[in-house]
PDB file of N, CA and C in Angstrom:
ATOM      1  N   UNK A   1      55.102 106.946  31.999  1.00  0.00           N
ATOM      2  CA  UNK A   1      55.238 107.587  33.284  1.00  0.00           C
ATOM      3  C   UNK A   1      53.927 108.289  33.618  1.00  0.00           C
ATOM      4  N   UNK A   2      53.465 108.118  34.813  1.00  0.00           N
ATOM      5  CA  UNK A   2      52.431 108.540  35.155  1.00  0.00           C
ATOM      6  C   UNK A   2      51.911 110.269  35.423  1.00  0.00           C
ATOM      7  N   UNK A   3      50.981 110.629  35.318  1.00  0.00           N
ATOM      8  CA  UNK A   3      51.580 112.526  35.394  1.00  0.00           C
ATOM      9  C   UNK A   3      50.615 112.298  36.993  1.00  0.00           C
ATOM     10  N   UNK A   4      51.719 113.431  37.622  1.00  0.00           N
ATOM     11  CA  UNK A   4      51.540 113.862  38.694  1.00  0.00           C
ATOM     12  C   UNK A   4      50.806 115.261  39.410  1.00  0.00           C
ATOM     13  N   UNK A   5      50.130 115.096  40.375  1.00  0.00           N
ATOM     14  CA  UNK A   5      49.880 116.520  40.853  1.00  0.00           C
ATOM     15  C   UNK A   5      50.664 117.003  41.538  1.00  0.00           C
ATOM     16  N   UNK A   6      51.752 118.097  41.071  1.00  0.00           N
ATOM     17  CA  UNK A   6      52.734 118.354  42.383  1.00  0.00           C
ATOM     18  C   UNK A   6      52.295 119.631  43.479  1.00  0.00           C
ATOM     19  N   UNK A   7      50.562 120.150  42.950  1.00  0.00           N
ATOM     20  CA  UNK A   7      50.047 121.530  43.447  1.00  0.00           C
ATOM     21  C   UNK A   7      49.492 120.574  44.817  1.00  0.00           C
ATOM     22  N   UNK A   8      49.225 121.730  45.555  1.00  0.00           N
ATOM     23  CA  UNK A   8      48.102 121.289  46.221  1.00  0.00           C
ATOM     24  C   UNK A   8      46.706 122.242  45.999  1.00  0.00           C
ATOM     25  N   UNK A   9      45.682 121.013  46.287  1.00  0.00           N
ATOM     26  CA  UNK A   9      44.208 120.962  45.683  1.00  0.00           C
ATOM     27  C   UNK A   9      43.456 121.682  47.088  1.00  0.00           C
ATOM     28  N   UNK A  10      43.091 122.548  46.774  1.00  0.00           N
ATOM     29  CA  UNK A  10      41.637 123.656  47.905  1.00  0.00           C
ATOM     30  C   UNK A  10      40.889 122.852  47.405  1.00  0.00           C
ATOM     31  N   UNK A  11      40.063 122.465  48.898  1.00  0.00           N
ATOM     32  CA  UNK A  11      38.607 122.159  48.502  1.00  0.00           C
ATOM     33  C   UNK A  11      38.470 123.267  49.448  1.00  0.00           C
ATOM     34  N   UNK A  12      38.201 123.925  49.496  1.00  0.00           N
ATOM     35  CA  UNK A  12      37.542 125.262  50.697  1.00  0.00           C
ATOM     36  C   UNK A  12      37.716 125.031  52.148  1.00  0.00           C
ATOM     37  N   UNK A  13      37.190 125.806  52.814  1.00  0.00           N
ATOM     38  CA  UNK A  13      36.493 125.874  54.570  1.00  0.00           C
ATOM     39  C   UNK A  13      35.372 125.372  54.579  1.00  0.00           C
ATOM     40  N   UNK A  14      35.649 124.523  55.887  1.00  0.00           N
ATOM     41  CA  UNK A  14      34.982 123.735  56.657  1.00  0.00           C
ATOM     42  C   UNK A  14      34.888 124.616  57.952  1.00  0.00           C
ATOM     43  N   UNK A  15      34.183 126.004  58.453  1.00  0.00           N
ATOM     44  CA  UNK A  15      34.018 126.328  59.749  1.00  0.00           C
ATOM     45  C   UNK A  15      35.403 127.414  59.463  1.00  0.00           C
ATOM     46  N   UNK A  16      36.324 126.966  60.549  1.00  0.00           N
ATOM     47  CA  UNK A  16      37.912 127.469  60.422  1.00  0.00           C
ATOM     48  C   UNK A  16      38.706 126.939  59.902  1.00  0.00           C
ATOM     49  N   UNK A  17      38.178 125.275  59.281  1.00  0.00           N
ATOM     50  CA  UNK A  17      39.499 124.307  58.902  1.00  0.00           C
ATOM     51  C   UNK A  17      39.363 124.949  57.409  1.00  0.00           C
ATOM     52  N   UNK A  18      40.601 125.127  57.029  1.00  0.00           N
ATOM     53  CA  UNK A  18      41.114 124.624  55.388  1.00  0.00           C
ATOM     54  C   UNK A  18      40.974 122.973  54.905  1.00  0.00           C
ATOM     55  N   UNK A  19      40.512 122.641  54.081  1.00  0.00           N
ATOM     56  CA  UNK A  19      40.374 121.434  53.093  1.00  0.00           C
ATOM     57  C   UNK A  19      41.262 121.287  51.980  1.00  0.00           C
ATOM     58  N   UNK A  20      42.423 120.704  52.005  1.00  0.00           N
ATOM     59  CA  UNK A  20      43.081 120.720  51.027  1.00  0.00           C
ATOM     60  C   UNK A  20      43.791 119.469  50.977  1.00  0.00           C
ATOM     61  N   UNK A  21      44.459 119.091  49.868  1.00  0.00           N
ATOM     62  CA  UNK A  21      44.929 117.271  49.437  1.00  0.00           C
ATOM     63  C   UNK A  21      46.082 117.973  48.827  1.00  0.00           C
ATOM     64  N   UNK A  22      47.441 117.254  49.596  1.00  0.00           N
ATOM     65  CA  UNK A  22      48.797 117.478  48.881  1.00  0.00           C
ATOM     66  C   UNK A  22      49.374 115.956  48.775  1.00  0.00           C
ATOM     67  N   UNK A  23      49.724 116.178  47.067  1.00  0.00           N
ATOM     68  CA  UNK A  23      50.054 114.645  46.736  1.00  0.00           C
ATOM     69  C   UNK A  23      51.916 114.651  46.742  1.00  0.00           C
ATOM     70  N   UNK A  24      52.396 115.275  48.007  1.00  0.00           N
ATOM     71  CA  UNK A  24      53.881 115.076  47.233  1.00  0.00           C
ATOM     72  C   UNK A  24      55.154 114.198  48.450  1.00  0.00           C
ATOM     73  N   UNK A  25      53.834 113.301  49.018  1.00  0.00           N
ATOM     74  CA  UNK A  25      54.713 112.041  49.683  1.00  0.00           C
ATOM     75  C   UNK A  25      55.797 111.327  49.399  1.00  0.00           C
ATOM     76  N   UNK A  26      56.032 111.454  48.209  1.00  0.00           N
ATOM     77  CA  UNK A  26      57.284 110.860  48.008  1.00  0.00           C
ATOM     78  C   UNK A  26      56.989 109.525  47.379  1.00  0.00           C
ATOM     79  N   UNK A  27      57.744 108.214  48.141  1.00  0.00           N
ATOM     80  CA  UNK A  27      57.675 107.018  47.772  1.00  0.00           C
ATOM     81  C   UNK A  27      56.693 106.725  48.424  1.00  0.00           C
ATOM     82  N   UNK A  28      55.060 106.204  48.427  1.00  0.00           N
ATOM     83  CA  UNK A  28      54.499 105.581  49.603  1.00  0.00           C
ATOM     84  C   UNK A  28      53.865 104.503  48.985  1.00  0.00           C
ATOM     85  N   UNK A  29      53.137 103.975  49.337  1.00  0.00           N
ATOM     86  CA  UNK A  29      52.267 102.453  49.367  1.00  0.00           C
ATOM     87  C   UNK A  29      50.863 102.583  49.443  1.00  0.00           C
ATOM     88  N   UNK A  30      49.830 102.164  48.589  1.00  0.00           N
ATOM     89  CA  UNK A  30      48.631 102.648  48.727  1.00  0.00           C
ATOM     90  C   UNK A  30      47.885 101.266  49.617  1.00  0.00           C
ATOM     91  N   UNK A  31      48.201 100.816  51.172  1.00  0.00           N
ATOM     92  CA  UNK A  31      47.598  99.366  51.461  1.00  0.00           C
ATOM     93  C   UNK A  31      47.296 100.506  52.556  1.00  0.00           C
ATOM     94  N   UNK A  32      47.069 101.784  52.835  1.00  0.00           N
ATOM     95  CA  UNK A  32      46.038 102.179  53.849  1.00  0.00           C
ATOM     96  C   UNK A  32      45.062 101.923  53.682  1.00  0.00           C
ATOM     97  N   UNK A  33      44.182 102.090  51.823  1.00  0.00           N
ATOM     98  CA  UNK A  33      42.940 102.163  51.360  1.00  0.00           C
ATOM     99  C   UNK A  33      42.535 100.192  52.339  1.00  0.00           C
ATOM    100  N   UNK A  34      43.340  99.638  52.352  1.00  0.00           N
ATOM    101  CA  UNK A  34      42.579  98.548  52.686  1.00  0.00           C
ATOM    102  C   UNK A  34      42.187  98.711  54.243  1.00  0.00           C
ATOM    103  N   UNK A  35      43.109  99.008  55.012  1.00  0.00           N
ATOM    104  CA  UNK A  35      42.646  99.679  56.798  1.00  0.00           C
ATOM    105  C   UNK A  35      41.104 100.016  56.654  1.00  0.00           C
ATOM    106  N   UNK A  36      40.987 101.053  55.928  1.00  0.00           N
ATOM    107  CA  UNK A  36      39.729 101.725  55.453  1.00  0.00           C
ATOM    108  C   UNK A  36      38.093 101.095  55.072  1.00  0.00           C
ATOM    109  N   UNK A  37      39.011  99.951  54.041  1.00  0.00           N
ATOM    110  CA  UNK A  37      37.731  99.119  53.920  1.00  0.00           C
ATOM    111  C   UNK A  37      37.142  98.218  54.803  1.00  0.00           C
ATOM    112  N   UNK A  38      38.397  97.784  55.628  1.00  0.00           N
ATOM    113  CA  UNK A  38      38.053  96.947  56.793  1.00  0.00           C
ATOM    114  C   UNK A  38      37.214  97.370  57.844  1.00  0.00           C
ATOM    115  N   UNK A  39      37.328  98.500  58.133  1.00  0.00           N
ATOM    116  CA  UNK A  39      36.575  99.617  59.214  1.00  0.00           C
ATOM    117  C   UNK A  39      35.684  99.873  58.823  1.00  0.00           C
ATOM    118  N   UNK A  40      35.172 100.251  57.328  1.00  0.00           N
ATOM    119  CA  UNK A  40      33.559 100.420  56.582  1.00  0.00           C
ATOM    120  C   UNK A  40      33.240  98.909  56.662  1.00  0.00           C
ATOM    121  N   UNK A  41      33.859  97.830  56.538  1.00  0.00           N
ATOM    122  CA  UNK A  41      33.532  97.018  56.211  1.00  0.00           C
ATOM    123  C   UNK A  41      32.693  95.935  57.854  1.00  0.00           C
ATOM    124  N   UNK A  42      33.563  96.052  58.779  1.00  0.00           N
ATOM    125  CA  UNK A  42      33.260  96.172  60.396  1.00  0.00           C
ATOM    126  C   UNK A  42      31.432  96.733  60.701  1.00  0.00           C
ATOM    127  N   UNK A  43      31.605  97.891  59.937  1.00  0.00           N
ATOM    128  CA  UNK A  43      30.520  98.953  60.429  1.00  0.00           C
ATOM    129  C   UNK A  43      29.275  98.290  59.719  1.00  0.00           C
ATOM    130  N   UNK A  44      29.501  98.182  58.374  1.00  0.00           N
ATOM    131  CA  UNK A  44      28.603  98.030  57.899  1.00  0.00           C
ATOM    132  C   UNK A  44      27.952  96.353  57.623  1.00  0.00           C
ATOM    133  N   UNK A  45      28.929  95.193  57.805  1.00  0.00           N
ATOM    134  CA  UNK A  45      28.726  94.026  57.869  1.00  0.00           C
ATOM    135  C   UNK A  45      28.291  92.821  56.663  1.00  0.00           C
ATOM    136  N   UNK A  46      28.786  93.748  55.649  1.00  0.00           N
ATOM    137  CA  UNK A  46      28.713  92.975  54.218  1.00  0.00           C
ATOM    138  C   UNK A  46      29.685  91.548  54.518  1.00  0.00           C
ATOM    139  N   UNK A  47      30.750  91.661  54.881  1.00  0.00           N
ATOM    140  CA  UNK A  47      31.702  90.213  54.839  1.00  0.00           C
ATOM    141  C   UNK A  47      30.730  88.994  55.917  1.00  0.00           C
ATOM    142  N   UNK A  48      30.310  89.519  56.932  1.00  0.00           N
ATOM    143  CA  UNK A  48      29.678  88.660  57.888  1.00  0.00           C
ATOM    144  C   UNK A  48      28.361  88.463  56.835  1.00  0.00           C
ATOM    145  N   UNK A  49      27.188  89.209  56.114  1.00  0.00           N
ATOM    146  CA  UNK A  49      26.416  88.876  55.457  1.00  0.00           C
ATOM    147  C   UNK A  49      26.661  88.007  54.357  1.00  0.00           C
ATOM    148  N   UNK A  50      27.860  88.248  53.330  1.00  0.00           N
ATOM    149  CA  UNK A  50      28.171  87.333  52.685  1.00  0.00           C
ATOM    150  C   UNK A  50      28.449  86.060  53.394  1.00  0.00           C
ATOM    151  N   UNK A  51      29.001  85.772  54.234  1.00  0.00           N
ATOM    152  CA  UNK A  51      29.297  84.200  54.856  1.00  0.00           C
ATOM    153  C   UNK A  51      28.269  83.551  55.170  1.00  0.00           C
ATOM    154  N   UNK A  52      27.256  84.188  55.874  1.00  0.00           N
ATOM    155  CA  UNK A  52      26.039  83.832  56.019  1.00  0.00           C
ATOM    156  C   UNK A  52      25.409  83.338  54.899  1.00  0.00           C
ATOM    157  N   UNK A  53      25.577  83.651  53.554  1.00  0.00           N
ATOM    158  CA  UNK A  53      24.629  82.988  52.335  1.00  0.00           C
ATOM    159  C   UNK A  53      25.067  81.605  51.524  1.00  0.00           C
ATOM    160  N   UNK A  54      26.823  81.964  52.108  1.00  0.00           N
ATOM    161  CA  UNK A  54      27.551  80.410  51.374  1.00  0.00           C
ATOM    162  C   UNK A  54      27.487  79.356  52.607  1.00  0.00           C
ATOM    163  N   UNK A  55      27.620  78.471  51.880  1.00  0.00           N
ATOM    164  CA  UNK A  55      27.452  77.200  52.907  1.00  0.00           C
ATOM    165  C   UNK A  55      28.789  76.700  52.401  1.00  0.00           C
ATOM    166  N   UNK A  56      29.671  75.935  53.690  1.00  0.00           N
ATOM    167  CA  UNK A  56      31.193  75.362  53.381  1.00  0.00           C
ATOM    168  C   UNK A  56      30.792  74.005  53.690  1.00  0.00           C
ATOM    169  N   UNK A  57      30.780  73.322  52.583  1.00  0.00           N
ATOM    170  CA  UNK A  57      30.249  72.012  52.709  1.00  0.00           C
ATOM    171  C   UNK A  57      31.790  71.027  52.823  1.00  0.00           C
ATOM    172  N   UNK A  58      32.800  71.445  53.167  1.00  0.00           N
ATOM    173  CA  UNK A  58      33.947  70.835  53.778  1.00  0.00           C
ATOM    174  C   UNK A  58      33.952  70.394  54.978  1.00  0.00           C
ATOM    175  N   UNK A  59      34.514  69.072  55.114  1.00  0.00           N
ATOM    176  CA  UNK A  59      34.984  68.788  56.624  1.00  0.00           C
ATOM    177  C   UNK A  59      36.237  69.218  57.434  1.00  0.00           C
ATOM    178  N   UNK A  60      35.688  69.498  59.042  1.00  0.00           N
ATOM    179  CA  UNK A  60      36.985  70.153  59.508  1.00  0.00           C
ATOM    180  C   UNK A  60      38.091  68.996  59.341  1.00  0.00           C
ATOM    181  N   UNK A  61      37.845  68.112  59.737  1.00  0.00           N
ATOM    182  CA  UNK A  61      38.573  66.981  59.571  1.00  0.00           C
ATOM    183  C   UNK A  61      40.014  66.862  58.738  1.00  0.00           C
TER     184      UNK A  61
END
C-alpha cells in the first residue's frame, strides 16, 4: 500500500496568494499530466521536429 500525504504542503506567498498542494482527492486519475504535455508540447514543437527527421517510406495506397 502506498503511503499517503493526508497534510497539506505550504510552499509560502506569492504577493497575497498562499501556495499550497492538498493531496486528499479521493479516487482520481492521473491522464491530466498528459493535457499538460500536449500544451508544452504545442508550444514548444518537439513532436512536429521529431516527424520532420523520420522519413515514412510507406505507401498511402
Amino acid at each position: 500500500m502506498p503511503k499517503c500525504t493526508e497534510g497539506v504542503v505550504d510552499f509560502g506567498r506569492v504577493g497575497r496568494r498562499v501556495v499550497q498542494a492538498a493531496f486528499d482527492g479521493g479516487d482520481i486519475v492521473s491522464d491530466g499530466g498528459v493535457m499538460l504535455l500536449r500544451r508544452i508540447d504545442e508550444r514548444i514543437g518537439l513532436t512536429r521536429a521529431a516527424a520532420g527527421v523520420f522519413a515514412d517510406g510507406r505507401r498511402a495506397a
